[in-house]
Protein backbone atom coordinates (compact mmCIF):
# COMPACT_ATOMS: atom_id res chain seq x y z
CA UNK A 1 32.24 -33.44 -17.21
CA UNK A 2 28.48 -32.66 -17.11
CA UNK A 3 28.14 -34.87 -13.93
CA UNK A 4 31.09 -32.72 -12.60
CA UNK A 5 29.55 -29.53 -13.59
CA UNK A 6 26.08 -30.33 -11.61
CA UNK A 7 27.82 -31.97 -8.68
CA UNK A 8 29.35 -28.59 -8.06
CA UNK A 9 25.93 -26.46 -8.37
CA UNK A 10 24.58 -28.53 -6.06
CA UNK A 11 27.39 -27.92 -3.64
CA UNK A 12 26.48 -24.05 -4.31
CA UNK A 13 23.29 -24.30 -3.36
CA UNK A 14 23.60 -26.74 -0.30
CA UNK A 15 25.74 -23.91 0.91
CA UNK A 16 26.34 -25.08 4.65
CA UNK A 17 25.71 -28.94 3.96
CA UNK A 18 28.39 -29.39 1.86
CA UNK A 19 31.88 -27.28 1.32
CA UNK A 20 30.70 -24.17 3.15
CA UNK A 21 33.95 -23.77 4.98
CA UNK A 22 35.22 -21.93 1.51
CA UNK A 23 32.65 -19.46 1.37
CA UNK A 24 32.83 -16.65 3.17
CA UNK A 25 29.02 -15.19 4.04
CA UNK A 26 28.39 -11.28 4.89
CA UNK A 27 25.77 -12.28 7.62
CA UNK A 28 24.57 -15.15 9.78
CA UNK A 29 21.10 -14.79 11.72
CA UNK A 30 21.26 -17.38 14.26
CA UNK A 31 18.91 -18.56 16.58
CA UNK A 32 15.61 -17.14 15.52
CA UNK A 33 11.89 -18.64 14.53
CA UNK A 34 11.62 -18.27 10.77
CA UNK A 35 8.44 -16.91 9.75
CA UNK A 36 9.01 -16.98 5.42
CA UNK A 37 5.95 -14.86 4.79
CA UNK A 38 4.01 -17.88 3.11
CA UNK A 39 1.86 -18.83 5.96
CA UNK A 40 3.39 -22.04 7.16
CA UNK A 41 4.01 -22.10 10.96
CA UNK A 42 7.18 -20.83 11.61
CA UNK A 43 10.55 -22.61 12.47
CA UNK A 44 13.84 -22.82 14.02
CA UNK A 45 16.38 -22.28 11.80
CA UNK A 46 19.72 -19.93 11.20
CA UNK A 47 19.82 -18.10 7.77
CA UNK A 48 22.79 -16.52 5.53
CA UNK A 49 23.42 -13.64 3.49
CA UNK A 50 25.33 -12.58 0.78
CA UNK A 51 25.28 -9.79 -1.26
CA UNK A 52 21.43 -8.83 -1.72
CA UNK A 53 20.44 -12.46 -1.88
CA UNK A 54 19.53 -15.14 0.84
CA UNK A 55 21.91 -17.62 0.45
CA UNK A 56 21.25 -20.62 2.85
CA UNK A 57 18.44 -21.45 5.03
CA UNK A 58 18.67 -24.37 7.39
CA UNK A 59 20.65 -25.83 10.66
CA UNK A 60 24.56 -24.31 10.08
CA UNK A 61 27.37 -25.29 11.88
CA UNK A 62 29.48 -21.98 13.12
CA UNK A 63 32.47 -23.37 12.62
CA UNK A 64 32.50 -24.36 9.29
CA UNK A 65 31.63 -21.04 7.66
CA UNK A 66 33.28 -17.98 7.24
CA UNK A 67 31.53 -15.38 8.06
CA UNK A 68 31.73 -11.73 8.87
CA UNK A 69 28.96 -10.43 10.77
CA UNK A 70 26.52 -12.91 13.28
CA UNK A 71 23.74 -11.46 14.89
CA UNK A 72 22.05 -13.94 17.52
CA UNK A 73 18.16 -13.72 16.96
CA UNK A 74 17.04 -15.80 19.90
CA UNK A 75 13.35 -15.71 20.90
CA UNK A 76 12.88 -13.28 18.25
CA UNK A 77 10.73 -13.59 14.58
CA UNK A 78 12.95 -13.15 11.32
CA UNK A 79 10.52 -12.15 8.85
CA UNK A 80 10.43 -11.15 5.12
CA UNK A 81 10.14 -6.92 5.29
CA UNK A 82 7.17 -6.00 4.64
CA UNK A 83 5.35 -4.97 1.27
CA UNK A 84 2.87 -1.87 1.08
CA UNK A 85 0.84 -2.39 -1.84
CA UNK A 86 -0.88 0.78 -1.27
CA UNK A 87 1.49 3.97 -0.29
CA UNK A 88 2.20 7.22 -1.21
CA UNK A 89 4.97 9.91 -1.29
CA UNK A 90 7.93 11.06 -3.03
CA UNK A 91 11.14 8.82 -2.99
CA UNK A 92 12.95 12.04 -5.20
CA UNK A 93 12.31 14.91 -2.23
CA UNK A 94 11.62 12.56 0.99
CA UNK A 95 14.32 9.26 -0.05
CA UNK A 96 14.56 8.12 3.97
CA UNK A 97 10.96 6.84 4.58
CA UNK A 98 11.63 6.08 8.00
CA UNK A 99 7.59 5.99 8.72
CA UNK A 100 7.71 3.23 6.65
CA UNK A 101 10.98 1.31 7.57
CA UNK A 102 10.01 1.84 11.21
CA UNK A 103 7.33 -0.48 10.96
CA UNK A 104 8.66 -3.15 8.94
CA UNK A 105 7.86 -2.05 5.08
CA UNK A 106 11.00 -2.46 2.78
CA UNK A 107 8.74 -2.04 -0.55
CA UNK A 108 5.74 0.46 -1.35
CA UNK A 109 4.01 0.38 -4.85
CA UNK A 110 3.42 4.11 -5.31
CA UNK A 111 1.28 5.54 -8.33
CA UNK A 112 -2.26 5.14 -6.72
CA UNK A 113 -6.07 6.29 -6.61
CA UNK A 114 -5.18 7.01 -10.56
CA UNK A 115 -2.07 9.39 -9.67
CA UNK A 116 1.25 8.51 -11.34
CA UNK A 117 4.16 9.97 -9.74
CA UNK A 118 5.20 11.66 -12.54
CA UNK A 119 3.66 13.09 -15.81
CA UNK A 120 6.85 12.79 -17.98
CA UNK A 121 8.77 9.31 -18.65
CA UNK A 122 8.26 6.85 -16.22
CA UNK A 123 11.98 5.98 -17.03
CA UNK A 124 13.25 9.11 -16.67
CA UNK A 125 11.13 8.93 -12.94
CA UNK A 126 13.24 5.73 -12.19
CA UNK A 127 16.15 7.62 -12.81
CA UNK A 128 15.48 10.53 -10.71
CA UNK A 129 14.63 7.80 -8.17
CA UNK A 130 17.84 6.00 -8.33
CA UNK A 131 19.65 9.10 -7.94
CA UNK A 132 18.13 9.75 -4.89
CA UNK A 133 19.20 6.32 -3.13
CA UNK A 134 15.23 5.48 -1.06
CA UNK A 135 15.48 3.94 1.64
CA UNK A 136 13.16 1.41 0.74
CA UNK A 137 11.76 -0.46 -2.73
CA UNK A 138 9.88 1.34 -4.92
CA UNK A 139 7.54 0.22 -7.51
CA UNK A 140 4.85 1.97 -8.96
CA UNK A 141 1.56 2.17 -11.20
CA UNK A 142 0.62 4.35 -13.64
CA UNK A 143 -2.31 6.32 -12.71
CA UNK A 144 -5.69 6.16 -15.01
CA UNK A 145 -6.48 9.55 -14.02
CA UNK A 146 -2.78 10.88 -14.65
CA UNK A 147 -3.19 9.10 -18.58
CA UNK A 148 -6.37 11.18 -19.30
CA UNK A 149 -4.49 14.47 -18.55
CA UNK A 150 -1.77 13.55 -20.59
CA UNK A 151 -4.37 13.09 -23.49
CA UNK A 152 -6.67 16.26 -22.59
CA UNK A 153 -9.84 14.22 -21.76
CA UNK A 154 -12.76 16.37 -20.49
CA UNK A 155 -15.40 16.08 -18.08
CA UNK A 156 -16.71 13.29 -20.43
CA UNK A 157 -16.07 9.45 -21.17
CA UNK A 158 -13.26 9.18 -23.63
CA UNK A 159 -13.65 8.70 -27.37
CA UNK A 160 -12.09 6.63 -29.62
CA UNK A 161 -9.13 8.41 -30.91
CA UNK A 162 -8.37 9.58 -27.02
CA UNK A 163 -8.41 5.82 -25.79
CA UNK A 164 -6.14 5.25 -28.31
CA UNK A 165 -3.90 7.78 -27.14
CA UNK A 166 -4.42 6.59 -23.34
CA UNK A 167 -3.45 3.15 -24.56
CA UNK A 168 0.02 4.15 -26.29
CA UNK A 169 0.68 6.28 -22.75
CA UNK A 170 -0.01 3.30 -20.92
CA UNK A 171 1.81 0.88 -23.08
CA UNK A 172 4.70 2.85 -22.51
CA UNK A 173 4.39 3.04 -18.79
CA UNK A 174 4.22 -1.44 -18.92
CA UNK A 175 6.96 -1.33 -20.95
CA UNK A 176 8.98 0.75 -18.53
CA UNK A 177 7.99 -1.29 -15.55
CA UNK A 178 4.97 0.01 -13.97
CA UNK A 179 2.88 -3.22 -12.04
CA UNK A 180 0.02 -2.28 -13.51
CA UNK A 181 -2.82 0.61 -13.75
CA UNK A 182 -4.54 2.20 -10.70
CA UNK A 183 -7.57 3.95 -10.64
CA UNK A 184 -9.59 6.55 -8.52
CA UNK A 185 -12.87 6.42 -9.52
CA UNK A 186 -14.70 8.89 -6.72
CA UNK A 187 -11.95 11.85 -7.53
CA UNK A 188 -11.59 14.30 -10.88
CA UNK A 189 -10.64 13.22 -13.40
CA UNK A 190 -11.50 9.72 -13.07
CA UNK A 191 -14.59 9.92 -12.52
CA UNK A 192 -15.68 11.27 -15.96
CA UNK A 193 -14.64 7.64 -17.13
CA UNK A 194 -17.61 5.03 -18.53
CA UNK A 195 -17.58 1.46 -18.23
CA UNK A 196 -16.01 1.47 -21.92
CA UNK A 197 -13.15 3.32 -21.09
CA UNK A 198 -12.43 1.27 -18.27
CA UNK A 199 -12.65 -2.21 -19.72
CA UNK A 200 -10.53 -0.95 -22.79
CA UNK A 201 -8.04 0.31 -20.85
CA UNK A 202 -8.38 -2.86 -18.60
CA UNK A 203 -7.83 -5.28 -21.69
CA UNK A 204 -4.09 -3.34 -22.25
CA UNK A 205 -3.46 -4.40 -18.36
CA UNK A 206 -4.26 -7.72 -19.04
CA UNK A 207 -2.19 -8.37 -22.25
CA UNK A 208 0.60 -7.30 -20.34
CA UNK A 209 0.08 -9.74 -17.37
CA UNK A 210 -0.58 -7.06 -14.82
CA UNK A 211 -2.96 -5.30 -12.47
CA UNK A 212 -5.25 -3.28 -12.13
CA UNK A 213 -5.84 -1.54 -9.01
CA UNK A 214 -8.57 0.62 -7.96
CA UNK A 215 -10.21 3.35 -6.17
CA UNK A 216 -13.99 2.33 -6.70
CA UNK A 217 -16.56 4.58 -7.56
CA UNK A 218 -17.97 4.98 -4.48
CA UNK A 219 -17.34 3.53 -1.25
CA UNK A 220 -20.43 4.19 0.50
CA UNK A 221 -22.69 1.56 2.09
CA UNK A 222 -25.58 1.83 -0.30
CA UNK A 223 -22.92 1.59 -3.38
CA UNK A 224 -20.53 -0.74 -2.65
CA UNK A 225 -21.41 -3.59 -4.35
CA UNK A 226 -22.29 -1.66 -7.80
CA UNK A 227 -18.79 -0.17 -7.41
CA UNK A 228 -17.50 -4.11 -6.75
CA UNK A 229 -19.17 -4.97 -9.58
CA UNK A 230 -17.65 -2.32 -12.16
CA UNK A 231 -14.23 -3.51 -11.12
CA UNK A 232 -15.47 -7.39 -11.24
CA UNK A 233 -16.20 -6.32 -14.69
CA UNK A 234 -12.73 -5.00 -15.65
CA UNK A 235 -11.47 -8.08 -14.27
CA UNK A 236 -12.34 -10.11 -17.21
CA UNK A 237 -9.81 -8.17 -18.88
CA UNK A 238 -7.37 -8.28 -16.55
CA UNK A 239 -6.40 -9.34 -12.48
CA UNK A 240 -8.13 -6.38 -10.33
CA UNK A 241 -7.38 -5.16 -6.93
CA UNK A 242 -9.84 -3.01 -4.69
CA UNK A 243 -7.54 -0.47 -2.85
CA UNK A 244 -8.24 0.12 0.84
CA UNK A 245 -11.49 -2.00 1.36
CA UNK A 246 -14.02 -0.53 3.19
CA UNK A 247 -17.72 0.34 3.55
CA UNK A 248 -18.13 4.22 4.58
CA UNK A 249 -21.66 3.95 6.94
CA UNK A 250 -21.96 0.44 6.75
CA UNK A 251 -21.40 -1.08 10.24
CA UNK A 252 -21.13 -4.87 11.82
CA UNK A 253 -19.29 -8.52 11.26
CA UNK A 254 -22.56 -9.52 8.76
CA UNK A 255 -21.94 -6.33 6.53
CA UNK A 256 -18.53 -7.21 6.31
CA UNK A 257 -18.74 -10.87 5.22
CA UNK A 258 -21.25 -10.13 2.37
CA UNK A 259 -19.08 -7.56 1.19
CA UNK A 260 -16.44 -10.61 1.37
CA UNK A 261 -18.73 -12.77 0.44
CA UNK A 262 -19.12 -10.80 -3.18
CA UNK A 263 -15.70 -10.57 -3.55
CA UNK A 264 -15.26 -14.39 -3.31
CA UNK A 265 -18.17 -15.39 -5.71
CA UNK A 266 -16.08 -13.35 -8.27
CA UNK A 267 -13.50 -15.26 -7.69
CA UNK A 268 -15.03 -18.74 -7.96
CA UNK A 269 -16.56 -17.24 -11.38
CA UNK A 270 -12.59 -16.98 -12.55
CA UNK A 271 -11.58 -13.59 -11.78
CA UNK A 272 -8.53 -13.17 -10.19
CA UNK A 273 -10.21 -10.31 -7.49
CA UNK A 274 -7.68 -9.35 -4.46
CA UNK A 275 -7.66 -6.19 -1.76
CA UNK A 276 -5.90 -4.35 0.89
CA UNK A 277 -7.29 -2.43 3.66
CA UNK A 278 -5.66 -0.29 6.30
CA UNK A 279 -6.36 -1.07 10.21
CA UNK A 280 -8.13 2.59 11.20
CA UNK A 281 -11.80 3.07 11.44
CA UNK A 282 -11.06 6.74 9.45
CA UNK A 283 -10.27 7.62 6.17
CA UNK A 284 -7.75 10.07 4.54
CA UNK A 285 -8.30 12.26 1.70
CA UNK A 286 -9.71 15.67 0.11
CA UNK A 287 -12.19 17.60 1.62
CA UNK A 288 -13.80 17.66 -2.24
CA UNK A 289 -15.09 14.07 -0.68
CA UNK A 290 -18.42 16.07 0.54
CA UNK A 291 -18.71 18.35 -2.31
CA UNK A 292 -20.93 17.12 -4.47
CA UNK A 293 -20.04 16.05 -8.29
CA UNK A 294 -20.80 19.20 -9.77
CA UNK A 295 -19.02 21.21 -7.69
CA UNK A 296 -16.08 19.35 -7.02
CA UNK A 297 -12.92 21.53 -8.97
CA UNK A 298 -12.28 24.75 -7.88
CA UNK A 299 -13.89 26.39 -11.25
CA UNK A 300 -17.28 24.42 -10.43
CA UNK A 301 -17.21 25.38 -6.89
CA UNK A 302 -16.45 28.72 -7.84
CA UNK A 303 -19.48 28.61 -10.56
CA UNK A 304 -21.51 27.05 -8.02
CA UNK A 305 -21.12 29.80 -5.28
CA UNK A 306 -22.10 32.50 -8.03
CA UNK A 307 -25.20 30.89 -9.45
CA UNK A 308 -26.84 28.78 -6.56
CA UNK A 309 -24.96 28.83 -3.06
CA UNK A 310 -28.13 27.75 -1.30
CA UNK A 311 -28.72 24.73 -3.50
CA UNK A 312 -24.60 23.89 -2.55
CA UNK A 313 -25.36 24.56 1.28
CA UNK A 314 -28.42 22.19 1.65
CA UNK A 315 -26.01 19.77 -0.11
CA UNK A 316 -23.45 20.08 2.41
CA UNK A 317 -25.80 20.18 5.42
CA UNK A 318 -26.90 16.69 4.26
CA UNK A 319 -23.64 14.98 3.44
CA UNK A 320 -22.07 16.36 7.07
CA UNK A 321 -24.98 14.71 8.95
CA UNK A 322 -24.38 11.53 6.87
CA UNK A 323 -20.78 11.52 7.25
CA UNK A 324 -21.07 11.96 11.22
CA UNK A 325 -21.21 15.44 11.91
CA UNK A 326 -18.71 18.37 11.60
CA UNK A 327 -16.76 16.76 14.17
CA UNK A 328 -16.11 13.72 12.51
CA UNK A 329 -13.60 15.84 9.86
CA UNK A 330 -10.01 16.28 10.79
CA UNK A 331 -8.28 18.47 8.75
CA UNK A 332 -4.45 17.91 8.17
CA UNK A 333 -3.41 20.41 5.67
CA UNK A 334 -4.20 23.58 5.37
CA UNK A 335 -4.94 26.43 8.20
CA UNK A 336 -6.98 24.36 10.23
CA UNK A 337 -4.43 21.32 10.55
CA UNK A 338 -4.74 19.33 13.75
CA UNK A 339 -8.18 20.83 14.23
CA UNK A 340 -11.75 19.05 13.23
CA UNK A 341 -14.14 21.52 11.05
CA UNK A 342 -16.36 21.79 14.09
CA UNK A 343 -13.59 23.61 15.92
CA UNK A 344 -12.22 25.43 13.23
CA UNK A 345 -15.39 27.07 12.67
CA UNK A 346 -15.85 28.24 16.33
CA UNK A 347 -12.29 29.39 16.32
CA UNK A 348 -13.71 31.25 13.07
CA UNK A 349 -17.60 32.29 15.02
CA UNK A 350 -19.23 30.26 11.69
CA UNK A 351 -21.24 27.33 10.90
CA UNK A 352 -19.11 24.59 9.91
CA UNK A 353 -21.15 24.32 6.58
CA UNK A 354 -19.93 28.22 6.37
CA UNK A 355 -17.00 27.57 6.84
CA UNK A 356 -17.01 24.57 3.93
CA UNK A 357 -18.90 26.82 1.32
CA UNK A 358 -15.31 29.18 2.25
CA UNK A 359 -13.05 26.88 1.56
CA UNK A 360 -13.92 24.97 -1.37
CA UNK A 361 -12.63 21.67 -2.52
CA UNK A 362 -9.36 22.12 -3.25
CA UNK A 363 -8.31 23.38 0.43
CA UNK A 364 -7.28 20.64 2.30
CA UNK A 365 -7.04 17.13 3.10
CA UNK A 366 -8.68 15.50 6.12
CA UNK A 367 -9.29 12.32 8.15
CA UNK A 368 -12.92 11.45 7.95
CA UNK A 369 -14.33 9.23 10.67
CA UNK A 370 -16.81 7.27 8.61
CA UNK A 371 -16.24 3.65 9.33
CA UNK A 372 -17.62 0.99 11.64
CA UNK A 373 -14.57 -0.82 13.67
CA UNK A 374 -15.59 -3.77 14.14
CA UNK A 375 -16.72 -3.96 10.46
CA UNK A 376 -13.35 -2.82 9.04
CA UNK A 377 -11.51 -5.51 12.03
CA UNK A 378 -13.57 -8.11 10.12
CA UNK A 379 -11.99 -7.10 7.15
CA UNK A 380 -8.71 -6.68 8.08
CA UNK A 381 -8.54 -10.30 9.69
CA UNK A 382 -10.07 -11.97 6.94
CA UNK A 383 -8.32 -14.41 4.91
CA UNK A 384 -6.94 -13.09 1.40
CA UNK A 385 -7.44 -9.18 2.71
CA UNK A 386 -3.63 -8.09 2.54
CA UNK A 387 -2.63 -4.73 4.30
CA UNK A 388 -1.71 -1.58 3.27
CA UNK A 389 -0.95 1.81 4.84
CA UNK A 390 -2.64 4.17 1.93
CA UNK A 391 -0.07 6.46 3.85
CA UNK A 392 2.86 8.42 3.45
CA UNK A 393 6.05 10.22 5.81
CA UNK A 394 3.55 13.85 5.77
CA UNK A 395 0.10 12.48 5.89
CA UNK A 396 -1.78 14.04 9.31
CA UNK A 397 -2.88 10.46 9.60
CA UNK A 398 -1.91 7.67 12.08
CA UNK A 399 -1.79 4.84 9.30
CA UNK A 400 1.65 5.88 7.45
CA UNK A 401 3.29 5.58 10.46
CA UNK A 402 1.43 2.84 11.93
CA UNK A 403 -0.41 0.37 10.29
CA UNK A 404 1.60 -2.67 9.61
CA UNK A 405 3.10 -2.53 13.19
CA UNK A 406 -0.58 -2.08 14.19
CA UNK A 407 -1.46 -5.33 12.60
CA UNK A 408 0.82 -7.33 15.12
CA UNK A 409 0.27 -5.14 18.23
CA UNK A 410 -4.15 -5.39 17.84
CA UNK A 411 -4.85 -8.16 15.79
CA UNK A 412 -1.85 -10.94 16.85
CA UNK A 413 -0.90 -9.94 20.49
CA UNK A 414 -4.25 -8.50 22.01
CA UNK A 415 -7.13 -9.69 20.00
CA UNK A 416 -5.25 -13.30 19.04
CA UNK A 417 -7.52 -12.75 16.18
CA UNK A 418 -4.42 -13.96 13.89
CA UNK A 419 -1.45 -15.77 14.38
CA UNK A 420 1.88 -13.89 13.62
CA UNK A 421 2.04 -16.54 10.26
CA UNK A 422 -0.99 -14.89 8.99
CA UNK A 423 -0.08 -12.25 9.85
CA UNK A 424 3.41 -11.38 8.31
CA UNK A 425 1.67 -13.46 5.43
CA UNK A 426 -0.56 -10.79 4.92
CA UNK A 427 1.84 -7.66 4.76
CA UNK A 428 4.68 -9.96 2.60
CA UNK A 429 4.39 -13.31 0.51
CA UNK A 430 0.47 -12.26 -0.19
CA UNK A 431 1.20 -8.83 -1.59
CA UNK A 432 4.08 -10.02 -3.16
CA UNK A 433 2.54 -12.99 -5.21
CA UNK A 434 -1.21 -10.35 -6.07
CA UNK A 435 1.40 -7.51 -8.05
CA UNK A 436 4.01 -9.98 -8.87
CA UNK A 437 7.05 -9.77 -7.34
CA UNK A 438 9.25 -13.07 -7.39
CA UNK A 439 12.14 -12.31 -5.46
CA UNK A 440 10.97 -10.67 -2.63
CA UNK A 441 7.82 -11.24 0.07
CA UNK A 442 8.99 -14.71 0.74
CA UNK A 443 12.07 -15.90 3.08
CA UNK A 444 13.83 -18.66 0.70
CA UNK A 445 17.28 -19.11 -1.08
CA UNK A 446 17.81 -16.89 -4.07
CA UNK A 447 15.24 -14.22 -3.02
CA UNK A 448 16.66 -10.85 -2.08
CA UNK A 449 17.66 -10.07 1.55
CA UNK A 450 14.99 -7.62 2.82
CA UNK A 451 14.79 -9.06 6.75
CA UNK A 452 13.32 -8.34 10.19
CA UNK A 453 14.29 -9.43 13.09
CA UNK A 454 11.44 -8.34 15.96
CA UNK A 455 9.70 -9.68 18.83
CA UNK A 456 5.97 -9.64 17.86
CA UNK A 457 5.66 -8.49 21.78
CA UNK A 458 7.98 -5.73 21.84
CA UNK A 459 6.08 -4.26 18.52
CA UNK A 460 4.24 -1.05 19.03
CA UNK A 461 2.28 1.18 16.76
CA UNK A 462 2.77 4.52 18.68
CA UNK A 463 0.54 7.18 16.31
CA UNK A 464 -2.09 8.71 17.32
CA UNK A 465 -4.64 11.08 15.59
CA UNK A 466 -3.59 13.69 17.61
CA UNK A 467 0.01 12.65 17.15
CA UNK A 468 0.17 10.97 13.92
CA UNK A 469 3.92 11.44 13.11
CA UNK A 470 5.32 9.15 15.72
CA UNK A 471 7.25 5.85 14.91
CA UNK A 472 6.87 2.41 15.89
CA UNK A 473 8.94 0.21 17.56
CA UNK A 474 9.43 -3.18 17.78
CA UNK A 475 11.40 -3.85 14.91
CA UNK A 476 14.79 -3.69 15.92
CA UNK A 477 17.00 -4.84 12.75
CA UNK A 478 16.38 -4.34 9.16
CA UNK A 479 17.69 -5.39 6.59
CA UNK A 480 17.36 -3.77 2.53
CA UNK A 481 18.51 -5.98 -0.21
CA UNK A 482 21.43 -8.04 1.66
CA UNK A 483 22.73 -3.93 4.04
CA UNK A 484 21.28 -3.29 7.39
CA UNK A 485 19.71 -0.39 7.68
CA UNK A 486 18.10 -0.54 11.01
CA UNK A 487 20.40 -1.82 14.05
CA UNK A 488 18.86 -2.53 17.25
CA UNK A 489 16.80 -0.47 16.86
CA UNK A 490 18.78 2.88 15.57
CA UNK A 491 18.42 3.85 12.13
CA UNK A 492 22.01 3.26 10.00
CA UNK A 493 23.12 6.16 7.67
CA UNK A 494 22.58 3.47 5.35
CA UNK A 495 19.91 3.61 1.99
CA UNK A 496 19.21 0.54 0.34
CA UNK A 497 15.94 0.46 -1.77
CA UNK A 498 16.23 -0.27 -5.62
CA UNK A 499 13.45 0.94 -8.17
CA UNK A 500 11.70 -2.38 -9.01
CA UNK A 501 10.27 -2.33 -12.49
CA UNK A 502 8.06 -5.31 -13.77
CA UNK A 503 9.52 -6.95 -17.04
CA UNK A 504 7.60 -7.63 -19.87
């Protein structure tokens, strides 16, 4: 009976092989190169789906399955969808995230730079999430900087009794199914935190198996390996994850590789040390960035302009001629949106350090041309770097609605600086396997049915700066746990995504 019992399992799983013409299967890709998101070259082979799951890989005969839709994928790439380790928005208001579906991503990990997405009950967030039927995956972190405003932690390192607060917080938050912790280190609140605070907190991430992922302390060229090293140190505790890798003022290939070069000595010392970047030469955030420390919430600034403005204003002078200029700032929130602060302040008749000490901190976000391309290309080609889009549908930046499709357009078809394997490696079974998901990232049988089908020369990141709200193309069917939601390339009416929660 137990030899019965097996022989039939195995006829399960052989699928097409072996008694297939009894099963009926809800899709059959034929035709295409299988790519599986694990790096090996890819392959000819057909694949079928039922359900949510993959259910057969491997040469099928048409005629012995039943089957009710076929698409023909010849001379075309059928991928894993891709996995955004690094994303932001809000599934509850914004559920379509067609920014992100358009270039490939089925799955962002939201909660990041030390934000959780919600300040109540993580579980009652995954609710509110489900209700609202996302488009894609969602996962999250729970945000360091979020857990000290739940406890009421100054502008101060914590003390006992409020890490021990923090921890219960973030216990709760693991045992709901956040991935892990994020951090951001260079904004308020986190900031505030010490070394102690960090690895304590660090040592609860670990002792639940996940990850820590962070905003480092400073990002600057003169800084970036202390800031390395603070999260190097954290990873003794527990894995750790730099968040959008990059080195603001550094510039060059050899600045690059000894930035990767410190990464990797961590992690022939043991540490489990991964990161993302994002393929634009400008950042995305605050313009608090160039206020200094003590002067970076609105009550500072405000104490600041009443008791030394000048002191504030040299400040300012000096960190817009380090960061490039006024015309290296482009705001996208606020008044000025669309505009840099050099031409908002002649549409205003001020200096643009005027116009700066008007604004405050708080007053809008802003892309910040700060980087060295070909240093951040180095990065974003080099082995174990994985790729995020640190971006979101509203962002007034190019990289939430282009990145990933960026990847493939630059980097595989006109720089042939990596192969399409590494590349859909890269933005699927890498990300997956660094914040542990098992059943997605990687095209085999049993894994979940999130699927492109694309042309890697058809693929086209079409945002710009100027026009950062504009969708790629390229990627012409999609599929969302086991339901199309893209068909040649026109959006279905269809919303597939599932709140993924890490188990204990």
């Amino acid at each position: 009976m137990l030899k019965k019992i097996v022989l039939l399992l195995l006829i399960g799983m052989l699928g097409c092989t072996a008694g297939s013409a009894q099963q009926t299967w809800d899709w059959h890709i034929t035709g295409g190169t299988i790519v599986d998101g694990t790096g090996a070259k890819g392959y000819q082979a057909d694949l079928l789906i039922r359900a949510d799951s993959i259910g057969f890989i491997g040469k099928v005969d048409a005629d012995t399955i039943s089957v009710v839709h076929t698409i023909d994928a010849s001379g075309k790439m059928v991928s894993p969808g891709f996995i955004d380790v690094h994303a932001h928005g809000n599934p509850v208001k914004t559920p379509e995230f067609h920014n992100f579906l358009a270039m490939g991503v089925t799955t962002i990990l939201l909660g990041q730079d030390g934000s959780s997405p919600t300040s109540a009950s993580l579980a009652e967030w995954f609710k509110e999430v489900e209700a609202a039927q996302p488009a894609v995956n969602i996962a999250t972190l729970t945000g360091h900087g979020t857990l000290r405003q739940k406890v009421g932690v100054g502008k101060s390192a914590a003390n006992q009794q409020e890490l021990n607060r923090m921890e219960r917080f973030l216990e709760q938050d693991l045992e709901d199914g956040a991935f892990g912790m994020s951090t951001g280190l260079e904004y308020v609140p986190g900031l505030y935190a010490d070394e102690a605070e960090l690895l304590y907190l660090a040592n609860v991430v670990g002792n639940h198996d996940r990850i820590v992922m962070s905003h480092v302390r400073s990002e600057d060229d003169n800084k970036i390996e202390q800031s390395l090293e603070e999260l190097a140190m954290q990873g003794e505790k527990a894995r750790v994850h730099a968040s959008h890798l990059k080195v603001v003022y550094g510039r060059g290939t050899d600045r690059a590789g000894a930035i990767l070069q410190q990464i990797q000595e961590y992690r022939e010392q043991g540490i489990e040390f991964s990161a993302d970047t994002y393929p634009y030469a400008a950042s995305y955030t605050g313009i608090g960035i160039v206020f200094p420390t003590w002067a970076k919430t609105e009550t500072e600034w405000q104490q600041t302009m009443d008791e030394r403005p000048e002191v504030l204003r040299s400040f300012l002078e000096q960190k817009l001629t380090q960061r490039n200029g006024p015309g290296a700032i482009l705001f996208g929130s606020g008044e000025y949106a669309g505009k840099t602060l050099q031409q908002a302040a002649d549409l205003q008749g001020m200096q643009p350090v005027d116009l700066l000490l008007q604004m405050g901190p708080d007053a809008a976000s802003a892309a910040h041309f700060v980087m060295n391309e070909e240093l951040q290309d180095s990065i974003t080609t080099a082995p174990g770097v994985m790729v995020s889009s640190d971006g979101s549908p509203t962002m007034y930046h190019p990289r939430g609605y282009g990145s990933f499709a960026k990847i493939i357009h630059r980097y595989v078809k006109e720089q042939q600086a990596l192969s399409i394997e590494e590349a859909v490696y890269k933005m699927s079974g890498l990300p997956a396997r660094t914040i542990g998901l098992t059943d997605r990232g990687v095209l085999k049988v049993g894994n979940k049915a999130d699927i492109l089908i694309f042309n890697p020369n058809e693929v086209v990141d079409n945002a710009t700066f100027s026009q950062p709200h504009q969708l790629a193309e390229g990627f012409g069917w999609i599929w969302v746990n086991g339901q199309m939601v893209r068909k040649a390339g026109t959006f279905t009416e269809t919303r597939a995504g599932e709140t993924l929660k890490k188990k204990l």
